[in-house]
Protein backbone atom coordinates (compact mmCIF):
# COMPACT_ATOMS: atom_id res chain seq x y z
CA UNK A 1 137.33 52.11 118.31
CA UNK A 2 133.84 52.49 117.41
CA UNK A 3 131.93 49.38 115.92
CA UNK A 4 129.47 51.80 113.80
CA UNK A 5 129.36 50.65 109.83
CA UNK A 6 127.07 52.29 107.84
CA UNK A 7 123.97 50.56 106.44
CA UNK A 8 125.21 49.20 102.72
CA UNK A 9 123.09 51.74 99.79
CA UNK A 10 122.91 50.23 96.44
CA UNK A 11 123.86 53.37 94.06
CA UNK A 12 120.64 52.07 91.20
CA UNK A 13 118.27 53.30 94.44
CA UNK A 14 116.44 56.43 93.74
CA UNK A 15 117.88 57.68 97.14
CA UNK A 16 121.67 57.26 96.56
CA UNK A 17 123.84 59.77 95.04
CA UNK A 18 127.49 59.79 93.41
CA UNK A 19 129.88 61.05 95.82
CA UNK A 20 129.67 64.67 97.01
CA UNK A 21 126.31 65.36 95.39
CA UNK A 22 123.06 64.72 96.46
CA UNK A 23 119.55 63.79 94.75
CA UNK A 24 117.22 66.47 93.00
CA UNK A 25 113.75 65.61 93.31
CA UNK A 26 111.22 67.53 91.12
CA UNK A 27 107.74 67.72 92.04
CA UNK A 28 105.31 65.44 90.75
CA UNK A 29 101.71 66.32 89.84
CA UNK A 30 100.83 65.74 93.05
CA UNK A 31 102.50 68.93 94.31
CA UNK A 32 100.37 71.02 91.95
CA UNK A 33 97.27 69.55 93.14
CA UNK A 34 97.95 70.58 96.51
CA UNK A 35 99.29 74.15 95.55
CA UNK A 36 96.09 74.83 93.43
CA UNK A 37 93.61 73.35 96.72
CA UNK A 38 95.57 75.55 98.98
CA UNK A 39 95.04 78.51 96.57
CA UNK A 40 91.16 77.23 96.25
CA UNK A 41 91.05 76.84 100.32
CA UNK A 42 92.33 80.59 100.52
CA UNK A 43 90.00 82.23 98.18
CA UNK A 44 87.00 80.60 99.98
CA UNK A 45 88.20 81.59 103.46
CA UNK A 46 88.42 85.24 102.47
CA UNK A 47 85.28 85.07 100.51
CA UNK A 48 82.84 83.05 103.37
CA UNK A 49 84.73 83.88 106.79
CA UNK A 50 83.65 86.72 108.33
CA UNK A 51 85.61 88.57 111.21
CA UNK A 52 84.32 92.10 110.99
CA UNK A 53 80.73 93.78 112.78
CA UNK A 54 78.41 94.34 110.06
CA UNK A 55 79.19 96.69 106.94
CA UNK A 56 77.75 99.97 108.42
CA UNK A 57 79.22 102.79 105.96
CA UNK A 58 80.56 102.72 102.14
CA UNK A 59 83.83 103.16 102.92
CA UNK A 60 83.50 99.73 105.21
CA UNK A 61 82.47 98.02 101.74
CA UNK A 62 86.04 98.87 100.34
CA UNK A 63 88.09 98.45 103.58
CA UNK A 64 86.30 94.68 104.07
CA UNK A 65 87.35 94.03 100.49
CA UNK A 66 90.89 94.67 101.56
CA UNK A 67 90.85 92.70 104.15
CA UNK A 68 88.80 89.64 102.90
CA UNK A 69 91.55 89.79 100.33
CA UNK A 70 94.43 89.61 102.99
CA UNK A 71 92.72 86.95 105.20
CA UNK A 72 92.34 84.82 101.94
CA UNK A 73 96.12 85.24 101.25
CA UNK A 74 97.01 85.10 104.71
CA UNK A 75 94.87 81.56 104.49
CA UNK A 76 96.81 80.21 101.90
CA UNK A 77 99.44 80.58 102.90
CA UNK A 78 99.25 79.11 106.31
CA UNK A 79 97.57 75.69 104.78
CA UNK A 80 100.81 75.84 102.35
CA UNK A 81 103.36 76.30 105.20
CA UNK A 82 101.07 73.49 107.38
CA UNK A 83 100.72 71.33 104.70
CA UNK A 84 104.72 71.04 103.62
CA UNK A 85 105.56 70.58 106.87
CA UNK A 86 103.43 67.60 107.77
CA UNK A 87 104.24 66.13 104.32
CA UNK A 88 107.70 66.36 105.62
CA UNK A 89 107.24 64.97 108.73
CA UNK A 90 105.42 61.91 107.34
CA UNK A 91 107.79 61.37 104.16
CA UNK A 92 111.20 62.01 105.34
CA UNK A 93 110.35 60.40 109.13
CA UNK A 94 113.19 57.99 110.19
CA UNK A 95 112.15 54.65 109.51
CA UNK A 96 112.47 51.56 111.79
CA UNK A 97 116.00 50.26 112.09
CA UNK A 98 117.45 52.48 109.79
CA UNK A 99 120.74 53.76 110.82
CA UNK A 100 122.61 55.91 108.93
CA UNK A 101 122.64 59.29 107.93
CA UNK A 102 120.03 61.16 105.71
CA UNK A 103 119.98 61.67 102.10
CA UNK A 104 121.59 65.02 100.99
CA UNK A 105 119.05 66.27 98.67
CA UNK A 106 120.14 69.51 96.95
CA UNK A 107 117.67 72.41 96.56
CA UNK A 108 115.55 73.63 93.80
CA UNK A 109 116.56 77.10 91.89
CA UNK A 110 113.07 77.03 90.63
CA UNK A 111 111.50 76.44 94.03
CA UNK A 112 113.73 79.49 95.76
CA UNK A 113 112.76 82.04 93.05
CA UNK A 114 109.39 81.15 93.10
CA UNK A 115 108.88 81.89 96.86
CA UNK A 116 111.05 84.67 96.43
CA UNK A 117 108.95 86.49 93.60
CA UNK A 118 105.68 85.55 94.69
CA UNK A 119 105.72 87.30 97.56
CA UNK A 120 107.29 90.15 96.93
CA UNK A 121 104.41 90.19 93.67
CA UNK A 122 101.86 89.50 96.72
CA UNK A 123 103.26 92.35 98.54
CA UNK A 124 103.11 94.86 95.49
CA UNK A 125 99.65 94.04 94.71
CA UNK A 126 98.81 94.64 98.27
CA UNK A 127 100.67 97.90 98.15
CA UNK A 128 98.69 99.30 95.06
CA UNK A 129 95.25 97.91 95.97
CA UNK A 130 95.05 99.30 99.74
CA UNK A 131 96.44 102.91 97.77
CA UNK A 132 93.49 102.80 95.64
CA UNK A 133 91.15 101.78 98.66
CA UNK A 134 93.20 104.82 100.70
CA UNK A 135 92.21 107.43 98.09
CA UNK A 136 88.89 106.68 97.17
CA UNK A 137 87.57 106.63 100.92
CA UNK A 138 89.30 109.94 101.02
CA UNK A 139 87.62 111.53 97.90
CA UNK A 140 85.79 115.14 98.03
CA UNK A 141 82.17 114.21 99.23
CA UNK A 142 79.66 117.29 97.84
CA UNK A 143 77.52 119.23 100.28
CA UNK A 144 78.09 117.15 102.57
CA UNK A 145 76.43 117.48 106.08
CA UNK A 146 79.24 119.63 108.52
CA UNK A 147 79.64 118.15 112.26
CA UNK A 148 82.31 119.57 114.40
CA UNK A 149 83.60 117.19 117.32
CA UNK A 150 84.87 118.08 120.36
CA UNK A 151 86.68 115.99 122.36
CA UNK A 152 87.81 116.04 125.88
CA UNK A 153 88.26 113.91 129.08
CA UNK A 154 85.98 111.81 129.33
CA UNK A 155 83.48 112.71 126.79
CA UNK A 156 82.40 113.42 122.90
CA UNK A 157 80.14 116.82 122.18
CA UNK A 158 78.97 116.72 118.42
CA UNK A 159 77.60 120.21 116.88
CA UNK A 160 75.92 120.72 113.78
CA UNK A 161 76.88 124.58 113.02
CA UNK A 162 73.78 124.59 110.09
CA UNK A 163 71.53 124.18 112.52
CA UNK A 164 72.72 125.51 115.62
CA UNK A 165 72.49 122.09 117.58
CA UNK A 166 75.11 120.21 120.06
CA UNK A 167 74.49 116.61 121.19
CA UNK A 168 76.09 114.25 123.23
CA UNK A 169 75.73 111.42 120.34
CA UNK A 170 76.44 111.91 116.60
CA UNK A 171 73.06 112.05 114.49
CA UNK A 172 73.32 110.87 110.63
CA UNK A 173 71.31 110.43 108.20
CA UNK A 174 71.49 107.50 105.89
CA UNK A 175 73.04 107.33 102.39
CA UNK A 176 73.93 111.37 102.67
CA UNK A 177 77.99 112.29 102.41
CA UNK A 178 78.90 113.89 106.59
CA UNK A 179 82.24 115.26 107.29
CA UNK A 180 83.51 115.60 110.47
CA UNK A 181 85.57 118.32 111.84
CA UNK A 182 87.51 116.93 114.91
CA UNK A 183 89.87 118.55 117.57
CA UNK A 184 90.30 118.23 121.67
CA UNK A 185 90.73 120.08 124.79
CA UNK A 186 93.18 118.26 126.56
CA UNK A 187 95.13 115.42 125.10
CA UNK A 188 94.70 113.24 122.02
CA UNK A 189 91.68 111.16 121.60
CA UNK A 190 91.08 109.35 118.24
CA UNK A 191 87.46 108.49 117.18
CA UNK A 192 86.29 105.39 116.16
CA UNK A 193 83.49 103.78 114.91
CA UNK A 194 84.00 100.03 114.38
CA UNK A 195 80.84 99.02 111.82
CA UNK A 196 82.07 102.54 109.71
CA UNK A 197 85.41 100.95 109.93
CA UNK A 198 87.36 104.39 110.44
CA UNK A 199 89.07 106.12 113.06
CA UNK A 200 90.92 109.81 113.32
CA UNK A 201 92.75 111.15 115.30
CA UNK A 202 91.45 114.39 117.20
CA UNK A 203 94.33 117.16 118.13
CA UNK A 204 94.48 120.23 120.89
CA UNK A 205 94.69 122.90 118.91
CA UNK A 206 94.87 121.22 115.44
CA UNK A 207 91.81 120.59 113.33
CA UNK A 208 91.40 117.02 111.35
CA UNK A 209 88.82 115.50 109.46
CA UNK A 210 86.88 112.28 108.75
CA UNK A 211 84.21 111.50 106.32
CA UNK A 212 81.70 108.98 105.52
CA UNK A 213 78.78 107.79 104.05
CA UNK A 214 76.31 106.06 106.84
CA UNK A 215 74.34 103.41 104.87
CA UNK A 216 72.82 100.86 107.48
CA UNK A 217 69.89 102.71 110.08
CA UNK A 218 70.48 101.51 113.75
CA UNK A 219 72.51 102.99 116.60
CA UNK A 220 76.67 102.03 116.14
CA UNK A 221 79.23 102.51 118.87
CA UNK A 222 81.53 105.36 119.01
CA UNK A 223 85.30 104.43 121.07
CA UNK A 224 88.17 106.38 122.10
CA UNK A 225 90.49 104.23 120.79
CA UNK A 226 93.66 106.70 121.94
CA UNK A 227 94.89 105.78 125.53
CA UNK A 228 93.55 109.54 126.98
CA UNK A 229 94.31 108.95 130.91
CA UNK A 230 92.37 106.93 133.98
CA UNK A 231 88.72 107.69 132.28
CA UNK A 232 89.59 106.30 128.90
CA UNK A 233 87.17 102.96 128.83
CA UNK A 234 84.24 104.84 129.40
CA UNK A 235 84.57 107.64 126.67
CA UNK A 236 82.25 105.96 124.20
CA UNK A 237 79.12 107.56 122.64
CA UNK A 238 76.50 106.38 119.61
CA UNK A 239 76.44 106.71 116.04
CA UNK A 240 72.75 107.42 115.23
CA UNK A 241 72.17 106.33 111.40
CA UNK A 242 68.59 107.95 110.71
CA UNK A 243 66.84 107.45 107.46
CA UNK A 244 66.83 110.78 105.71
CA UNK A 245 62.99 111.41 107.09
CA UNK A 246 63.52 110.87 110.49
CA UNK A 247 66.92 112.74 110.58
CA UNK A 248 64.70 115.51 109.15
CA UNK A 249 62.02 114.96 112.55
CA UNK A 250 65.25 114.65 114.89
CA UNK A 251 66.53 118.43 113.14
CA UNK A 252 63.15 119.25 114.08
CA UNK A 253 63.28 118.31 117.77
CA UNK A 254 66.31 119.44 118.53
CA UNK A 255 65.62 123.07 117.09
């Protein structure tokens, strides 16, 4: 026969409850302090932490504000999480010599349906701002200047059919609309330039498309970033950005 007795609770103790139900504790003040740094702590990690090469093309201006946006949710919510659990561990830790069981505190109806809703309202927000981001990187560009890409094993050929030039590296100039007219020879390769933050796929036999606006001069790497056989880590080229001028002088040279 065991020789256990439970430790004696006195039922005017804020932790004892009538028989068969347990304690409801609403959150103090203190709660919404937290919640509202956490929120604060979120907004300043997606506003100040950077995780992205530098903003190289207007279309990486709207696809960084996307995911800025993300990482500062993402943030928050991670701090949240973090910061309920250690709360937890430190509040509800067993105490020295206490010996009985653990106080049956009953849930919060408010507390479910609030981390029910808010995601799903996170998620919908996320939904209709990456759709507006989606379309307006994908609006009609006028004039813009025509490249058509070729891709094959191991390598990138870029021609500019206006001018009756082909180059190994893809010549831009800055702050001018360029569409790209991409297919391949053998198997599927997928462009992608990392500061423009795009990539597209390039077909056999199917045509696709990419365009951008280059707004930062310099020289930006081009990847394969489709797994295209044994070669595949060294099919990389440039992205030359020109200002307008000196794409003119490059035209020039090339002709």
């Amino acid at each position: 026969m065991s020789d256990y007795s439970p430790s004696p609770t006195r039922m005017d103790s804020p932790r004892a409850s009538p028989a068969g139900k347990g304690v409801h504790r609403a959150a103090g003040p203190g709660a919404a302090i937290f919640t509202l740094l956490v929120i604060l702590s979120g907004l300043l990690v997606g506003h100040y932490v950077r995780l992205l090469p530098p903003i190289g093309s207007a279309e990486a201006i709207l696809i960084d504000g996307l995911f800025q946006s993300m990482l500062g949710i993402a943030a928050a919510i991670f701090l949240l999480v973090l910061g309920a659990l250690l709360y937890a561990l430190v509040r509800f830790r067993r105490r020295p010599g206490h010996q009985g069981e653990g106080i049956p505190i009953r849930g919060s109806n408010r507390l479910e349906l609030a981390w029910t809703f808010m995601p799903a309202l996170i998620v919908f927000w996320l939904v209709a701002y990456s759709s507006q981001v989606l379309f307006r990187i994908h609006d009609h560009r006028e004039d813009p200047l025509v490249v058509r890409v070729t891709a094959r094993q191991f390598v990138w050929q870029f021609e500019y059919p206006a001018y009756n030039i082909s180059s190994p590296e893809l010549h831009v100039p800055a702050g001018s609309p360029v569409q790209l007219e991409l297919v391949a020879q053998d198997v599927i390769h997928s462009l992608w330039v990392p500061a423009f933050r795009l990539k597209q796929d390039a077909l056999p036999q199917v045509s696709t498309m990419l365009s951008f606006t280059a707004t930062l001069p310099g020289e930006f790497p081009i990847v394969c970033a489709e797994l295209c056989g044994a070669g595949h880590a060294v099919m990389r080229s440039l992205v030359v950005v020109h200002p307008p001028e000196d794409f003119s002088r490059w035209l020039e040279q090339q002709g």
